[in-house]
N, C-alpha and C. Protein backbone atom coordinates (compact mmCIF):
# COMPACT_ATOMS: atom_id res chain seq x y z
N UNK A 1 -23.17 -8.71 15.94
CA UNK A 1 -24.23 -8.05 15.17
C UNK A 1 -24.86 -6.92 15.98
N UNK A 2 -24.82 -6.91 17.50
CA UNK A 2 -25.59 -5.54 18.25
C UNK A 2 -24.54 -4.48 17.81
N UNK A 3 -23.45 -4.70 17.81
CA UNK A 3 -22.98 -3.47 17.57
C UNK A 3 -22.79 -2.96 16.63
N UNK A 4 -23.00 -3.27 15.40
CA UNK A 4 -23.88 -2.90 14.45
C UNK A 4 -25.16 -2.61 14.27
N UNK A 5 -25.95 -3.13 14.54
CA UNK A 5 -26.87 -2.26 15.38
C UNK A 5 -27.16 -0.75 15.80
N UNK A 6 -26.26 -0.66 17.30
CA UNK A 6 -26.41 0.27 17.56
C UNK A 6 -25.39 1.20 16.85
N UNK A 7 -24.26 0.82 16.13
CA UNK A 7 -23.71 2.38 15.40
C UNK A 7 -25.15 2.55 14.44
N UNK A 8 -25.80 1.76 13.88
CA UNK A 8 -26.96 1.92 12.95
C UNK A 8 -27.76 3.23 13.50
N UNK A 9 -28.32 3.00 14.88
CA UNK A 9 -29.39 3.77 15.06
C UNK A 9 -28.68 5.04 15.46
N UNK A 10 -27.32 4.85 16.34
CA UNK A 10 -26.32 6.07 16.37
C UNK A 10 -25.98 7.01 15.25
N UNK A 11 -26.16 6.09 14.06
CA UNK A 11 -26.33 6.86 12.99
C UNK A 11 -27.37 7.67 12.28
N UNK A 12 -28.40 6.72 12.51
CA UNK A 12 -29.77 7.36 12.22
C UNK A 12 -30.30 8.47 12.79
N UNK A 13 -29.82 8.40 14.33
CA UNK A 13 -30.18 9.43 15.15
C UNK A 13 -29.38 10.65 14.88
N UNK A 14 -28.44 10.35 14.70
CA UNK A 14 -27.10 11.73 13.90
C UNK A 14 -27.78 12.38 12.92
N UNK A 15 -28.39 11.53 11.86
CA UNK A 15 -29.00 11.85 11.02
C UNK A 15 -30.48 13.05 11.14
N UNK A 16 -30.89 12.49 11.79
CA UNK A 16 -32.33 12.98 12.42
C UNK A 16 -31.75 14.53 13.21
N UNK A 17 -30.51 14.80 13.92
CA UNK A 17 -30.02 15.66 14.04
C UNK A 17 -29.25 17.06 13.49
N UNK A 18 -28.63 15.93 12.65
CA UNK A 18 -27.72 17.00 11.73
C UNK A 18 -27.66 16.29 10.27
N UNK A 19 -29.16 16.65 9.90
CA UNK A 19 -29.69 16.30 8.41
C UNK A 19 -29.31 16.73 7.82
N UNK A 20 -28.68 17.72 7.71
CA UNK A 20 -28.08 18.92 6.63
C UNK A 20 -26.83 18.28 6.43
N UNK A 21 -25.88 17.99 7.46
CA UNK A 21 -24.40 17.96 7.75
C UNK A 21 -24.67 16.16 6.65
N UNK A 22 -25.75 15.40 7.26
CA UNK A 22 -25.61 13.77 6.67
C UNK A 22 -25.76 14.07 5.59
N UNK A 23 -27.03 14.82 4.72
CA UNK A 23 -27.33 14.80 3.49
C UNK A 23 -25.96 15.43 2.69
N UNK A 24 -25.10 16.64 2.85
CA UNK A 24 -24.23 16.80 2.73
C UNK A 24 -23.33 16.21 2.06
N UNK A 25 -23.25 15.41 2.94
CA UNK A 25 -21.78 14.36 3.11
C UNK A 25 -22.33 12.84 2.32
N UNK A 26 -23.21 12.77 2.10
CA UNK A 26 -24.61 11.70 1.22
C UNK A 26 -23.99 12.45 -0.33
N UNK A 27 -24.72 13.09 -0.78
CA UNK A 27 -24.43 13.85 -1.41
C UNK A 27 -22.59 14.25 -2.06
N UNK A 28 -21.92 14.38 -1.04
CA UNK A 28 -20.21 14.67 -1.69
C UNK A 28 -20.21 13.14 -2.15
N UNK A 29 -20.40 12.06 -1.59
CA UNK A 29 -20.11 10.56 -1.90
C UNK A 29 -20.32 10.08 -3.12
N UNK A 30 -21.53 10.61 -3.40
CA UNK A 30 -22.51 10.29 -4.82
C UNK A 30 -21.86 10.91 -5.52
N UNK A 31 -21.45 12.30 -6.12
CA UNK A 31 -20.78 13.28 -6.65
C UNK A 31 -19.13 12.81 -6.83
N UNK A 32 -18.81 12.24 -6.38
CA UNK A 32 -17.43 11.46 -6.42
C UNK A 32 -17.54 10.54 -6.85
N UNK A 33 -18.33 9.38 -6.58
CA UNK A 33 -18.63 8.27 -7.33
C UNK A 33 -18.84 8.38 -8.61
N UNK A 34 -19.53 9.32 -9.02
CA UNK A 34 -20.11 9.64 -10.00
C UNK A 34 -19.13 10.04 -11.20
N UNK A 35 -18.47 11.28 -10.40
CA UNK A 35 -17.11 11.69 -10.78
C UNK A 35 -16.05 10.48 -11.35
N UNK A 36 -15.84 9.57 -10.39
CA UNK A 36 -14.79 8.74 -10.70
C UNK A 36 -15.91 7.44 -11.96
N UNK A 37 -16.98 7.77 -11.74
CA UNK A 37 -17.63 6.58 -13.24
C UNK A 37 -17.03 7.38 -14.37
N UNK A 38 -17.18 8.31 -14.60
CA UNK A 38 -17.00 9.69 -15.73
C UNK A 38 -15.96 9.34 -16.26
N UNK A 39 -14.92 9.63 -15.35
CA UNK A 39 -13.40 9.21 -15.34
C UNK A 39 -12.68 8.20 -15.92
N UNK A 40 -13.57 7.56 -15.67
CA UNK A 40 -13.51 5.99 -16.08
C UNK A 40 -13.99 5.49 -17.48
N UNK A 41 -15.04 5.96 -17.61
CA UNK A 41 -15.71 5.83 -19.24
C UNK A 41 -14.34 6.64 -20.21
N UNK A 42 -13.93 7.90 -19.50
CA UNK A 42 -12.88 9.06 -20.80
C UNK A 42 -11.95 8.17 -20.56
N UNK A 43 -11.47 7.62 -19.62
CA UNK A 43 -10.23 6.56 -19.46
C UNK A 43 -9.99 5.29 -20.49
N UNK A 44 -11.64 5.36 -20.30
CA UNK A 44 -11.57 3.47 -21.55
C UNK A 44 -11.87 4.19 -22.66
N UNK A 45 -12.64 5.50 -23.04
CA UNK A 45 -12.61 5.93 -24.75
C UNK A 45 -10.93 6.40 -25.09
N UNK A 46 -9.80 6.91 -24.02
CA UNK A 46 -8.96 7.35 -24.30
C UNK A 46 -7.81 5.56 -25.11
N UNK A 47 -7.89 4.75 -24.10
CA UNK A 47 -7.52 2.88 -24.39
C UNK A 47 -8.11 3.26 -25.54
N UNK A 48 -9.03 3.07 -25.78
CA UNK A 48 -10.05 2.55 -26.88
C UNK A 48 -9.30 3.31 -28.33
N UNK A 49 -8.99 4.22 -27.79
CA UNK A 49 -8.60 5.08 -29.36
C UNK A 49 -7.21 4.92 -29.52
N UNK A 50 -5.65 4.12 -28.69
CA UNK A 50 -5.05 3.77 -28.70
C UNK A 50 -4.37 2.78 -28.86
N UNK A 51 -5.68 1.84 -29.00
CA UNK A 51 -5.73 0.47 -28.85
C UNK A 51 -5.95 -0.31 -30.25
């Protein structure tokens, strides 16, 4: 569990550094996720109308 931990605060501190670069990359994750829910809903109306 410490070393989890410390990538934690290694991370946090990254963060606190290169806020732009984390929020960023925060940000592409969500936008993909998001992307692939989307995807997923036209995927099951496309089933749905085949079905």
């Amino acid at each position: 569990m410490r070393w989890w931990k410390r990538f934690w605060l290694r991370y946090l501190y990254y963060c606190k550094v290169h806020w732009f670069i984390a929020a960023s990359i925060v940000a592409t994750i969500l936008w993909l996720l998001w992307q692939s829910v989307s995807l997923l809903g036209l995927l099951l109306d496309v089933v749905a109308i085949f079905a």
